[in-house]
Structures are given as structure tokens and as C-alpha cells.
N, C-alpha and C. Protein backbone atom coordinates (compact mmCIF):
# COMPACT_ATOMS: atom_id res chain seq x y z
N UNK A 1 0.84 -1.17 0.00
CA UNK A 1 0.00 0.00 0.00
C UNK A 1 0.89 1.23 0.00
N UNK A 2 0.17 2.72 -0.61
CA UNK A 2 1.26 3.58 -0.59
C UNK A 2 1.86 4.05 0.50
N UNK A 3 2.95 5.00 1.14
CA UNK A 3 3.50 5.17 2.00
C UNK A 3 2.13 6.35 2.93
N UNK A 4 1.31 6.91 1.81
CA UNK A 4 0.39 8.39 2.83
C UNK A 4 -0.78 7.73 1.28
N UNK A 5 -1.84 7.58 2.95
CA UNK A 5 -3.54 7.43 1.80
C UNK A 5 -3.74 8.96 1.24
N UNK A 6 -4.46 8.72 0.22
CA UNK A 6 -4.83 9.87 -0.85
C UNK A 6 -6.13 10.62 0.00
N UNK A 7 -6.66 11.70 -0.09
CA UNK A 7 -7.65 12.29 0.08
C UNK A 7 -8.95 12.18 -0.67
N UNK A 8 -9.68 11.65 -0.21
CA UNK A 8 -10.97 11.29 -1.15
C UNK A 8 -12.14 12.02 -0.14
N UNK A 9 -13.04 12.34 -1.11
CA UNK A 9 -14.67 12.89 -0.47
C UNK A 9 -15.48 12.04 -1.24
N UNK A 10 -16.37 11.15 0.00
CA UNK A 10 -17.33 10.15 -0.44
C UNK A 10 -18.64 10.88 -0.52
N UNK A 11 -19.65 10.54 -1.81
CA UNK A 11 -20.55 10.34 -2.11
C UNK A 11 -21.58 9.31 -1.40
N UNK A 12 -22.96 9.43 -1.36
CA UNK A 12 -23.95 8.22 -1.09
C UNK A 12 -24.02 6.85 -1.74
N UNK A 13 -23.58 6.72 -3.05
CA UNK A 13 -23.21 5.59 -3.79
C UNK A 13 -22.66 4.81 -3.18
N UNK A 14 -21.39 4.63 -2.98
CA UNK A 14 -20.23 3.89 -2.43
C UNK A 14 -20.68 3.38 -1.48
N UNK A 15 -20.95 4.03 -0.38
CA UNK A 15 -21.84 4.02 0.92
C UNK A 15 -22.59 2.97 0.92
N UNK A 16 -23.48 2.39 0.17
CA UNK A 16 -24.68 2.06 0.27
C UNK A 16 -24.16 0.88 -0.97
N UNK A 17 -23.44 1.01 -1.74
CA UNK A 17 -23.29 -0.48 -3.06
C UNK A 17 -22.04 -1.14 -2.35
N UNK A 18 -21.16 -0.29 -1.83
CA UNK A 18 -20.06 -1.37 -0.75
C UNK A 18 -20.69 -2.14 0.38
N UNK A 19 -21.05 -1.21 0.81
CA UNK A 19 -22.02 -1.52 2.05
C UNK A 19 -22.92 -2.96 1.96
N UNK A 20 -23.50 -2.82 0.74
CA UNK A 20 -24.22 -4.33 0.20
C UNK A 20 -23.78 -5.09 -0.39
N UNK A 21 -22.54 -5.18 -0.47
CA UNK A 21 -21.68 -6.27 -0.86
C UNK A 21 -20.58 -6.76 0.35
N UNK A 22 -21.17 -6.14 1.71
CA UNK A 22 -19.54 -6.44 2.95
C UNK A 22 -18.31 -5.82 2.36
N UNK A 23 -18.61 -4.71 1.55
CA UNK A 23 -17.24 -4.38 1.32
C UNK A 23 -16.99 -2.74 1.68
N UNK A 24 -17.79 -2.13 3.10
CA UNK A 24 -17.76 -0.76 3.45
C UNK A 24 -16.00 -0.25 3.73
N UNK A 25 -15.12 -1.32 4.10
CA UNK A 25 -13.95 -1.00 5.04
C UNK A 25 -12.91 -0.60 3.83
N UNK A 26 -13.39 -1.03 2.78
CA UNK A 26 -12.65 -0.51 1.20
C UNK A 26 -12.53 0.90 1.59
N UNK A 27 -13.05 1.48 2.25
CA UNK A 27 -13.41 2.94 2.01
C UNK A 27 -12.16 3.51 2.88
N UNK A 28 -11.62 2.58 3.34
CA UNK A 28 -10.55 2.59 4.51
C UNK A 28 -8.95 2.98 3.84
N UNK A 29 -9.29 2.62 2.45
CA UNK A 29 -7.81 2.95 1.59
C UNK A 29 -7.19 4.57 1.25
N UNK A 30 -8.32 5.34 1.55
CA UNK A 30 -8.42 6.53 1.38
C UNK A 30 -8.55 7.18 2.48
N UNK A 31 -7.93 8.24 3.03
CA UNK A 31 -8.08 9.22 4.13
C UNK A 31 -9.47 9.89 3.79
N UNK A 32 -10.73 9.19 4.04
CA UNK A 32 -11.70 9.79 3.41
C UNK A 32 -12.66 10.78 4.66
N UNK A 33 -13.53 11.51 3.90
CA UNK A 33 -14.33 12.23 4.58
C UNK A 33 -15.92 11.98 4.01
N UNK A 34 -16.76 12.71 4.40
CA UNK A 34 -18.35 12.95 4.00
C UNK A 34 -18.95 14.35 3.91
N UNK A 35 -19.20 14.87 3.15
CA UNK A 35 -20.42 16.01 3.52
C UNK A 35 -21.47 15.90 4.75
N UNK A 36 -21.80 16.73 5.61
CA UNK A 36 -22.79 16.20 5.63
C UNK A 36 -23.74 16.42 5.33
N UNK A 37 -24.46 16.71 4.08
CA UNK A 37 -25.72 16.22 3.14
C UNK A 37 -25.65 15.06 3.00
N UNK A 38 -24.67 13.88 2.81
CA UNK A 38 -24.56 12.91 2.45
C UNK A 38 -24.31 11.64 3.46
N UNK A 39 -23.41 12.08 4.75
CA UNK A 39 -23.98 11.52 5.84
C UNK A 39 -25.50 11.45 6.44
N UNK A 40 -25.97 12.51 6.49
CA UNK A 40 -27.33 13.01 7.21
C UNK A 40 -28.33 11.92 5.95
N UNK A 41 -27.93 12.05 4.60
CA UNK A 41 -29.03 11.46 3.88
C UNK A 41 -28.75 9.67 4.27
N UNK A 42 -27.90 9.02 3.68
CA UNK A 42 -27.60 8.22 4.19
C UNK A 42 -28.01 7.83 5.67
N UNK A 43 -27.72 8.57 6.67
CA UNK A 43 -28.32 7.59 7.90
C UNK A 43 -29.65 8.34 8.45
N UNK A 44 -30.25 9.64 8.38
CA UNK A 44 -31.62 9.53 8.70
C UNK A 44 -32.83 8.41 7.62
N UNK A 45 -32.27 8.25 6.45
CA UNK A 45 -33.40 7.52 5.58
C UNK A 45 -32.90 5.52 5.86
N UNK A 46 -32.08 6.09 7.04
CA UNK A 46 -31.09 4.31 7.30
C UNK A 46 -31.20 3.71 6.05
N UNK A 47 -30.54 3.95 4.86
CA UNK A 47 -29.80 3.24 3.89
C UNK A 47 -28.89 2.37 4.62
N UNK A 48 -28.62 1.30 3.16
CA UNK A 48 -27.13 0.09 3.28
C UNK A 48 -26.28 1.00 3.60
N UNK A 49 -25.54 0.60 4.85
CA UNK A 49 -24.24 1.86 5.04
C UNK A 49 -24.29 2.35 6.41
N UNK A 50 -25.63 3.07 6.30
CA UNK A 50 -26.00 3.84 7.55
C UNK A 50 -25.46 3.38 9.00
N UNK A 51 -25.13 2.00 9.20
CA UNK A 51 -24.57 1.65 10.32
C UNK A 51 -22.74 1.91 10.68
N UNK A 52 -22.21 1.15 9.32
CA UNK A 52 -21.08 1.47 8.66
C UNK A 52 -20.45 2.50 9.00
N UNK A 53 -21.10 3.40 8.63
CA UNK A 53 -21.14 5.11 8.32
C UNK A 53 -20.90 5.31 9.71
N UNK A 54 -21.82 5.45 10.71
CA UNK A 54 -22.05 5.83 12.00
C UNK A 54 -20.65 4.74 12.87
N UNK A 55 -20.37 4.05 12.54
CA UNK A 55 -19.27 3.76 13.44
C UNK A 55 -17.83 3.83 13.21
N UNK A 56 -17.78 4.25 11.75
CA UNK A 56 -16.55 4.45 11.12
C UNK A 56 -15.92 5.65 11.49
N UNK A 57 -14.53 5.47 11.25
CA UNK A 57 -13.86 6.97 11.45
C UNK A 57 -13.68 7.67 10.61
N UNK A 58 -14.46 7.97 9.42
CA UNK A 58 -15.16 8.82 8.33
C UNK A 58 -15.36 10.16 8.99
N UNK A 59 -14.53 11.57 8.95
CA UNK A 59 -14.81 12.58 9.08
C UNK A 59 -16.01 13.14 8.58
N UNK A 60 -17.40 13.76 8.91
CA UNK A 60 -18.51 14.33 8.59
C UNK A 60 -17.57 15.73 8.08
N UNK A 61 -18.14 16.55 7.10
CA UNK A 61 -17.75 17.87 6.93
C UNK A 61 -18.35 18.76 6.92
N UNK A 62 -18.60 19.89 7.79
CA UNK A 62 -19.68 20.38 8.13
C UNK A 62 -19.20 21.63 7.08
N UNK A 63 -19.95 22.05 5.79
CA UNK A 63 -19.59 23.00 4.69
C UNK A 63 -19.04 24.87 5.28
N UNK A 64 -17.90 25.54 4.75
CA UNK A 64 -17.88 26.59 5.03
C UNK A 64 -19.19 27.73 4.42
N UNK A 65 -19.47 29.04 4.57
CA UNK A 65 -20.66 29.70 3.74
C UNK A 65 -19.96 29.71 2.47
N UNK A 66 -18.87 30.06 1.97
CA UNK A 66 -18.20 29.88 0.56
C UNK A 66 -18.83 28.55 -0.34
N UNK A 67 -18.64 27.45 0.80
CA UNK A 67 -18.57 25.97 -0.14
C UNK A 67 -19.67 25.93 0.02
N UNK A 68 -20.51 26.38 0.72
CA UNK A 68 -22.24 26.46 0.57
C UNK A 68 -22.69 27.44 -0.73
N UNK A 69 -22.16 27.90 -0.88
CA UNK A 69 -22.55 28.91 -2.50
C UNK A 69 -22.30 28.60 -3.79
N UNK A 70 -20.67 27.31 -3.07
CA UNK A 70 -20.49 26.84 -4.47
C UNK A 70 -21.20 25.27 -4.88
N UNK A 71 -21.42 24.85 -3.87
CA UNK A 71 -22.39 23.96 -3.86
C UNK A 71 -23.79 24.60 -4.53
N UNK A 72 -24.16 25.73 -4.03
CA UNK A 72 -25.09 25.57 -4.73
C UNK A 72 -25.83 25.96 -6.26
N UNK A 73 -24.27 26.51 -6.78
CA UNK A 73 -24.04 26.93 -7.72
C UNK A 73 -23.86 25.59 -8.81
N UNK A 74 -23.16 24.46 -7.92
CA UNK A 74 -23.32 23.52 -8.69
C UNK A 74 -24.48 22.73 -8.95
N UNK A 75 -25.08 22.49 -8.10
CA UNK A 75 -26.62 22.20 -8.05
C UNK A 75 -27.49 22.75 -8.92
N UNK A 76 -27.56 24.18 -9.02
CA UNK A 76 -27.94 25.18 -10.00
C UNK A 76 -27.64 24.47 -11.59
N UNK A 77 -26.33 24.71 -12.06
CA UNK A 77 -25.55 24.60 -13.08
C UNK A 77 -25.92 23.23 -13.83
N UNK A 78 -25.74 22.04 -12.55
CA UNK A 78 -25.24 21.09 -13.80
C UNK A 78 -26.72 19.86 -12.88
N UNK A 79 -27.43 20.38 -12.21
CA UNK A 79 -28.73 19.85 -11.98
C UNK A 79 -28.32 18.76 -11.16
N UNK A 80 -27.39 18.55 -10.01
CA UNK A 80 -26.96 17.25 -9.33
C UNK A 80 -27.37 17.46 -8.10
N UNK A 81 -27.75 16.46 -7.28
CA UNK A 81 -28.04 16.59 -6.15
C UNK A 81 -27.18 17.27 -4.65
N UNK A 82 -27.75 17.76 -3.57
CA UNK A 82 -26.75 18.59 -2.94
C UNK A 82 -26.08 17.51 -2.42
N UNK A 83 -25.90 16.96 -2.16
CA UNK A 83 -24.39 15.88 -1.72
C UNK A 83 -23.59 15.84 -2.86
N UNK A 84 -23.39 15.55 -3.99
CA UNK A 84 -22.93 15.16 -4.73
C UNK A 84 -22.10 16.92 -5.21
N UNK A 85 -22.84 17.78 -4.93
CA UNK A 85 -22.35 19.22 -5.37
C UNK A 85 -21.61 19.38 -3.85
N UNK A 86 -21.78 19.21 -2.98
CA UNK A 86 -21.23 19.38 -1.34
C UNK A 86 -20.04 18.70 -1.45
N UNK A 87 -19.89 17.47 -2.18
CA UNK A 87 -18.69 16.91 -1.74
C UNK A 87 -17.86 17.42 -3.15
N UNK A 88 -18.57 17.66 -4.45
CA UNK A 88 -17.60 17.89 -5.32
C UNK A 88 -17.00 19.56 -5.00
N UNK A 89 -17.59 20.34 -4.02
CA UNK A 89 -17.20 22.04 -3.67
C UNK A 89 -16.02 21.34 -2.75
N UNK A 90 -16.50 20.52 -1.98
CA UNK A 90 -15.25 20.64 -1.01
C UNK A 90 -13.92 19.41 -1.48
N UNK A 91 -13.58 19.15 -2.30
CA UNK A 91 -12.59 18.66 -3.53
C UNK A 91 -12.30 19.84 -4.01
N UNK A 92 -13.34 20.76 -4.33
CA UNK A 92 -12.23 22.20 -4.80
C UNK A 92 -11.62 23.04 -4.28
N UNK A 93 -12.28 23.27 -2.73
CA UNK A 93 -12.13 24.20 -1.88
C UNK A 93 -10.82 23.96 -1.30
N UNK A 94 -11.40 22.42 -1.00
CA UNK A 94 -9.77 22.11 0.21
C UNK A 94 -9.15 21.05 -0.45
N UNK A 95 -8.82 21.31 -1.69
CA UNK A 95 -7.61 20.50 -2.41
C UNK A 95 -7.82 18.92 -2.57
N UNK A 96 -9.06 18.05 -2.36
CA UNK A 96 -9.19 16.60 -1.94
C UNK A 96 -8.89 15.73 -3.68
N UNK A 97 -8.19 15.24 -3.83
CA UNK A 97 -7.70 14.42 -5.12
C UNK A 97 -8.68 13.48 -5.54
N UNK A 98 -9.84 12.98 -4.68
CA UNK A 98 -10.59 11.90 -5.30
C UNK A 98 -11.99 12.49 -4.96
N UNK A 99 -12.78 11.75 -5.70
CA UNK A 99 -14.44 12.03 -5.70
C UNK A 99 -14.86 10.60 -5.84
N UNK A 100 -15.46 10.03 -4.78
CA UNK A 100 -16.19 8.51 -4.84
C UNK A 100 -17.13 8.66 -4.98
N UNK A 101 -18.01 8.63 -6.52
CA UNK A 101 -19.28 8.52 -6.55
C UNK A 101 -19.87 7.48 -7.58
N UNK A 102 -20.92 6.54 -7.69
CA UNK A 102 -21.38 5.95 -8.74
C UNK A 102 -22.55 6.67 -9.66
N UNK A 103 -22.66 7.94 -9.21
CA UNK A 103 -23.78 8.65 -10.37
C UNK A 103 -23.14 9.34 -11.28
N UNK A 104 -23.60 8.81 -12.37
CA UNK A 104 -23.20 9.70 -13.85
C UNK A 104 -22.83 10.57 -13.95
N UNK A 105 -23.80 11.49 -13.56
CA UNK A 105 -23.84 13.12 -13.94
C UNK A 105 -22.77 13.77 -13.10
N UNK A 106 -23.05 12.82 -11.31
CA UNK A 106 -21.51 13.72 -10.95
C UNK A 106 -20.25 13.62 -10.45
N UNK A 107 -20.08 11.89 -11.55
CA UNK A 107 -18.73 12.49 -12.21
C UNK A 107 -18.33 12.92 -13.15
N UNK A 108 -19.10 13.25 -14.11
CA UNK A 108 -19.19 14.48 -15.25
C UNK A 108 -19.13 15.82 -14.39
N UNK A 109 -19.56 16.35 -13.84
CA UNK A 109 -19.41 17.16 -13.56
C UNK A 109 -17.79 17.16 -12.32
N UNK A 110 -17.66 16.43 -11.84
CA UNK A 110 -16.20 16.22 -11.30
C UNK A 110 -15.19 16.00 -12.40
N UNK A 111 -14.84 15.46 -13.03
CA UNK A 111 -14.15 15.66 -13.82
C UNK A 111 -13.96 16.59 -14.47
N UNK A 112 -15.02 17.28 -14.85
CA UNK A 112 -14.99 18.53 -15.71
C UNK A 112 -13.99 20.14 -14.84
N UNK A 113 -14.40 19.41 -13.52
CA UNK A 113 -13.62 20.15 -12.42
C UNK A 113 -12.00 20.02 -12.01
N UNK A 114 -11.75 19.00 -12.84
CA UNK A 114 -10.41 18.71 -13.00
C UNK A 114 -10.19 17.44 -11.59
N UNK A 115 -10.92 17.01 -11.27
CA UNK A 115 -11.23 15.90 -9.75
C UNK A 115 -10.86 14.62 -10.26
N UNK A 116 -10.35 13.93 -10.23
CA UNK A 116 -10.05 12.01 -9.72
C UNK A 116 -11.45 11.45 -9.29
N UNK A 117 -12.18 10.58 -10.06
CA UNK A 117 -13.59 10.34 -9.98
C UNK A 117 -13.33 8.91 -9.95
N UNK A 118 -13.76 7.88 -8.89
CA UNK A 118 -13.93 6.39 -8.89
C UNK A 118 -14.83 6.25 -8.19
N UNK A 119 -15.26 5.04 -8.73
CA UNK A 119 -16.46 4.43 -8.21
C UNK A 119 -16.81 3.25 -7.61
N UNK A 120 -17.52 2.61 -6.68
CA UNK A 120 -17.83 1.42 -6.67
C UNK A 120 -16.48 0.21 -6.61
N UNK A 121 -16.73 -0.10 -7.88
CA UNK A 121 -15.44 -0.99 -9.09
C UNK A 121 -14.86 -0.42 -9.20
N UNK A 122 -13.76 0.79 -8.87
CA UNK A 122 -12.98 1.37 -9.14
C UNK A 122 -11.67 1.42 -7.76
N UNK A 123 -12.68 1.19 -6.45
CA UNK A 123 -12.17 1.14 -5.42
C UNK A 123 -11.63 -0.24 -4.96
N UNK A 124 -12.69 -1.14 -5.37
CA UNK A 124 -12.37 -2.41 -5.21
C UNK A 124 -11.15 -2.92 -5.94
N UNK A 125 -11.33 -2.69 -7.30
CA UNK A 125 -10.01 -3.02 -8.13
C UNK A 125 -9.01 -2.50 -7.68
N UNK A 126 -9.19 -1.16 -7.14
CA UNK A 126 -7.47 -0.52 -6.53
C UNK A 126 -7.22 -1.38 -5.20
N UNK A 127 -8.15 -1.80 -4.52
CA UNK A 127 -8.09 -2.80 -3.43
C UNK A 127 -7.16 -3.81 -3.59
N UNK A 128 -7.82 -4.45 -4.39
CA UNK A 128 -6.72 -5.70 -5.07
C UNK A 128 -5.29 -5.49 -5.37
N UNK A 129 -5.29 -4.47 -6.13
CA UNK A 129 -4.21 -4.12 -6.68
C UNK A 129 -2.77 -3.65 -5.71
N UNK A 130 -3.77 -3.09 -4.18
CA UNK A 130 -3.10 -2.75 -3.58
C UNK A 130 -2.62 -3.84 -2.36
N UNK A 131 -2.83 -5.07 -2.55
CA UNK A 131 -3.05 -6.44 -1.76
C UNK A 131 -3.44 -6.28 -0.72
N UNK A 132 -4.83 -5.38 -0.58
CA UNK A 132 -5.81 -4.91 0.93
C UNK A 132 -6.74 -6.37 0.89
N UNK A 133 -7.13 -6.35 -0.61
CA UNK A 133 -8.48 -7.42 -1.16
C UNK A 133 -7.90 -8.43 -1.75
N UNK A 134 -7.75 -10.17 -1.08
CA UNK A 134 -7.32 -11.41 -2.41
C UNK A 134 -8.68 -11.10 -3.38
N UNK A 135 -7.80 -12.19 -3.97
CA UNK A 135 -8.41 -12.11 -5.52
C UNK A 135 -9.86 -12.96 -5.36
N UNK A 136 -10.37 -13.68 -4.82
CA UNK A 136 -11.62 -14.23 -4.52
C UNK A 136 -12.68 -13.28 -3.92
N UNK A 137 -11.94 -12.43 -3.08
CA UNK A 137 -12.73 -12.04 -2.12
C UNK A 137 -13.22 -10.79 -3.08
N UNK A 138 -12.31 -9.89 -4.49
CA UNK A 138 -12.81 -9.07 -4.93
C UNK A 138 -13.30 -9.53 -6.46
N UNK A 139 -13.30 -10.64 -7.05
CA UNK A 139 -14.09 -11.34 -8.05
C UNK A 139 -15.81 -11.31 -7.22
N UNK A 140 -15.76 -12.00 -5.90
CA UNK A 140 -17.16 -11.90 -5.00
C UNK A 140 -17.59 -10.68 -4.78
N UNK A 141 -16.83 -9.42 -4.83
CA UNK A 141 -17.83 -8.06 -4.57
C UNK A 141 -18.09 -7.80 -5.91
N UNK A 142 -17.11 -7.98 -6.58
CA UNK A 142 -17.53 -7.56 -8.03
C UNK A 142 -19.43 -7.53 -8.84
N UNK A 143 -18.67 -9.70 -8.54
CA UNK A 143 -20.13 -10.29 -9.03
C UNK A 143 -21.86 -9.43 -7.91
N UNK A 144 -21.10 -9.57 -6.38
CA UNK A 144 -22.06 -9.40 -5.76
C UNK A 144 -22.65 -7.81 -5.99
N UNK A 145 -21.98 -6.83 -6.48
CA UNK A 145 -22.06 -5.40 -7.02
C UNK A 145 -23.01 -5.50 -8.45
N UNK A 146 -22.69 -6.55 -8.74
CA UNK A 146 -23.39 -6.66 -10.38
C UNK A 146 -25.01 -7.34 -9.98
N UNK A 147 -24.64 -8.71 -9.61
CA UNK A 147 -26.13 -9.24 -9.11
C UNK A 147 -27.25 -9.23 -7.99
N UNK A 148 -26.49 -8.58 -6.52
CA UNK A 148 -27.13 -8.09 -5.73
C UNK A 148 -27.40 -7.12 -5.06
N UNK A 149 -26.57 -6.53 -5.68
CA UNK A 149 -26.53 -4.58 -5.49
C UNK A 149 -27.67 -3.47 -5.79
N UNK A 150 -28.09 -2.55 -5.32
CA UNK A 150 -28.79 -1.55 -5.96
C UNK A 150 -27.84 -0.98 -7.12
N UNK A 151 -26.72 -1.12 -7.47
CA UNK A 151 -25.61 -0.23 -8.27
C UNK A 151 -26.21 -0.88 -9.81
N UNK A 152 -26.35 0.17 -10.77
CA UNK A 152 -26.75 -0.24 -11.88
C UNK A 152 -25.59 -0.50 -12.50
N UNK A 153 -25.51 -1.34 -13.22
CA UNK A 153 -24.11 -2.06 -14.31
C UNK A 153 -24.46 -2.97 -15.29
N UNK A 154 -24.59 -2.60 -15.93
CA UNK A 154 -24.62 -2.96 -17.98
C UNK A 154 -23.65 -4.33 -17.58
N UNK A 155 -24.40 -5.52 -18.16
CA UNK A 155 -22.94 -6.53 -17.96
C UNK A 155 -22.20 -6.25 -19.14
N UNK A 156 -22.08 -5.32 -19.85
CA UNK A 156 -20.81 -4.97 -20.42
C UNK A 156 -19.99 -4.69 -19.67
N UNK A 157 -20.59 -3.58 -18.80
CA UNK A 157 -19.36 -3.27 -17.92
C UNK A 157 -18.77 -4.42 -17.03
N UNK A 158 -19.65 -5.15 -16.27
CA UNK A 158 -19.44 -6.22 -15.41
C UNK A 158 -18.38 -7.11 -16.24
N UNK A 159 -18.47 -7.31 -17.51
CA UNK A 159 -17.41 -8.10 -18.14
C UNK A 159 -16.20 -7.68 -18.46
N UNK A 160 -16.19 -6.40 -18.78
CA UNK A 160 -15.04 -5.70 -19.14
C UNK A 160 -14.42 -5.61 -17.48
N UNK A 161 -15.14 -5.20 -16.35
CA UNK A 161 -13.99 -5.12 -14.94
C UNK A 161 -13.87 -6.51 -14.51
N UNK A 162 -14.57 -7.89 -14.88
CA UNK A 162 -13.96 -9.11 -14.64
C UNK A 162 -12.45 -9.33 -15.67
N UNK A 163 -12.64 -8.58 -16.87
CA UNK A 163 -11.32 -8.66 -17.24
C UNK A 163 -10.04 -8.15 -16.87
N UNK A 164 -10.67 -6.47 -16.47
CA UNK A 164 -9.42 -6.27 -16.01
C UNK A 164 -8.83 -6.68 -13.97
N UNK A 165 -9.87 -7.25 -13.73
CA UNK A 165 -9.13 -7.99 -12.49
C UNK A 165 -8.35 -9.35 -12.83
N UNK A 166 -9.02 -9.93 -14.10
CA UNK A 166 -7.92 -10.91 -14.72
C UNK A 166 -6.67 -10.44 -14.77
N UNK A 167 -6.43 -9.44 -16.10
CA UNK A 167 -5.48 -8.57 -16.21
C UNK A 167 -4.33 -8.57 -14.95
N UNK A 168 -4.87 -8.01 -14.13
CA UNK A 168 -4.09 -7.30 -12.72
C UNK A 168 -3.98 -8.43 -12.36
N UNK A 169 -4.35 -9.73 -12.23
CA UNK A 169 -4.52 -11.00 -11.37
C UNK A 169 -2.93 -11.42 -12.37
N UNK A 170 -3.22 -11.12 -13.53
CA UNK A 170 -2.00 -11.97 -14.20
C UNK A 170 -0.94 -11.42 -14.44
N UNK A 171 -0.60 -10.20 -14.57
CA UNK A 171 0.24 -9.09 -14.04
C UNK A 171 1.00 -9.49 -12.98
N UNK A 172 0.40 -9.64 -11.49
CA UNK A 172 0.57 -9.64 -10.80
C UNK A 172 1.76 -11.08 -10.59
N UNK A 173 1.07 -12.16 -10.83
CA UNK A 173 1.39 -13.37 -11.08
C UNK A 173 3.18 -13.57 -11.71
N UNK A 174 2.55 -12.67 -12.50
CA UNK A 174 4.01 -12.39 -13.68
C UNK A 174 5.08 -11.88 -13.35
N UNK A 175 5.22 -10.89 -12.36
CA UNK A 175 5.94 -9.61 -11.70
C UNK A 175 6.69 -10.87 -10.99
């Protein structure tokens, strides 16, 4: 694993599709934080997570009035929900390198912000990669992300990230 975890601001996605696969502690690879729009939504509506969430050492971020304007400027702009604009303001505000979200629109709109956007499958695979997750245990969140998850995934996609955990599996092997 690297020598200093990266800075990431989590989204409700992750939260709630890790969460339903036993795989919340992924979230552990990253010095991560929360909005809280996105804590508060997550555990007053007790979503998958909500327990997770509440006992983890996940910093809540309570927004400055600045990152409240630009939040809601993003909300305004590019039509995304206020968590998703809360955590992508405070990635701009206070320098955070990653954005964990599985909704479309905002990581389009994170990226467009110049932000590090992963998702779901994006965390897990760096899991592996980083020998946090064996290789069984993240083939099983994968599948379990694809077939018992709320997380929507095209089995295109589902086939294309069973390949590249092949890939990395045989890479790895090879090294």
C-alpha cells in the first residue's frame, strides 16, 4: 500500500453499493471524509451503510458559507443533487484528489472540475491491486455489485472489470 492514503470525499453511492456487498472497510484505503448532506441522507433515511457510516472513522464535513454557494451553484448549473455538489465544492475548496461517486452526472461534472472520480469498481479493483483485497474475495464483490446490489451495471461493464481484475490477477502473477 502507498507510503500516505490519498484524500478522497465520499458520495452516497459507495456508501450504500459497498455496504451491500460487505465491502464498506474498502473505504478505509483513502483518508476519506463525507459532507454532511450525504452523511445526514444516508443515515436519517437508514440506507445500506447507515450503520457502517455511524461507526466508522469517516470525518462528517460540516460546509464553510463559501462551499455552501459553491455547492449551490453547482446544483444550479449542472442539476446534481446537494451531496454530490457538497462533496464535489469541497474537492475544490480544500484540495481533496478523489471524488467517490457511482452517479453519472456527478462524475461528469467532477471531472470537468479537473477531480479524480472512482467508483464502486474502481475502489475495489485498486483494493486488489493494492493487496488490501485477495483475488476471490474481490471477483465476489464484483459479481455481488453486479447481481445483488442496488448499483446499476450494464454486464458490459461487469465483463469488461472481470477482465481487467484478470489482467491485474496476471500481471501480478508475472511480476
Amino acid at each position: 500500500m502507498s507510503e500516505e492514503k490519498r484524500k478522497a470525499v465520499l458520495n452516497t453511492g459507495p456508501i450504500i453499493h459497498l455496504s451491500e456487498v460487505e465491502c464498506f472497510n474498502v473505504i478505509e484505503i483513502f483518508h476519506t471524509v463525507v459532507p454532511k448532506a450525504v452523511y445526514n441522507e444516508v443515515v436519517r433515511y437508514r440506507k445500506p451503510g447507515s450503520k457502517e457510516l455511524r461507526e466508522s472513522k469517516i470525518e462528517v464535513i460540516e460546509l464553510t458559507e463559501d462551499e455552501k454557494v459553491l455547492a449551490k451553484r453547482l446544483c444550479d448549473l449542472y442539476r446534481i443533487e446537494v451531496g454530490e455538489a457538497e462533496a464535489i465544492a469541497i474537492c475544490i475548496s480544500r484540495d481533496y484528489e478523489l471524488f467517490l461517486t457511482d452517479d453519472k452526472d456527478a462524475r461528469e461534472v467532477g471531472e470537468l472540475h479537473d477531480i479524480e472520480v472512482h467508483g464502486s469498481l474502481g475502489v475495489i479493483l485498486r483494493a486488489y491491486r493494492e493487496g488490501i483485497f485477495e483475488y476471490e474475495h474481490v471477483k465476489n464483490a464484483i459479481h455481488g455489485l453486479y447481481r445483488k446490489s442496488s448499483l446499476f451495471m450494464t454486464q458490459r461493464v461487469y465483463e469488461r472489470v472481470v477482465r481487467m481484475l484478470e489482467e491485474y490477477r496476471e500481471t501480478a502473477q508475472n511480476a
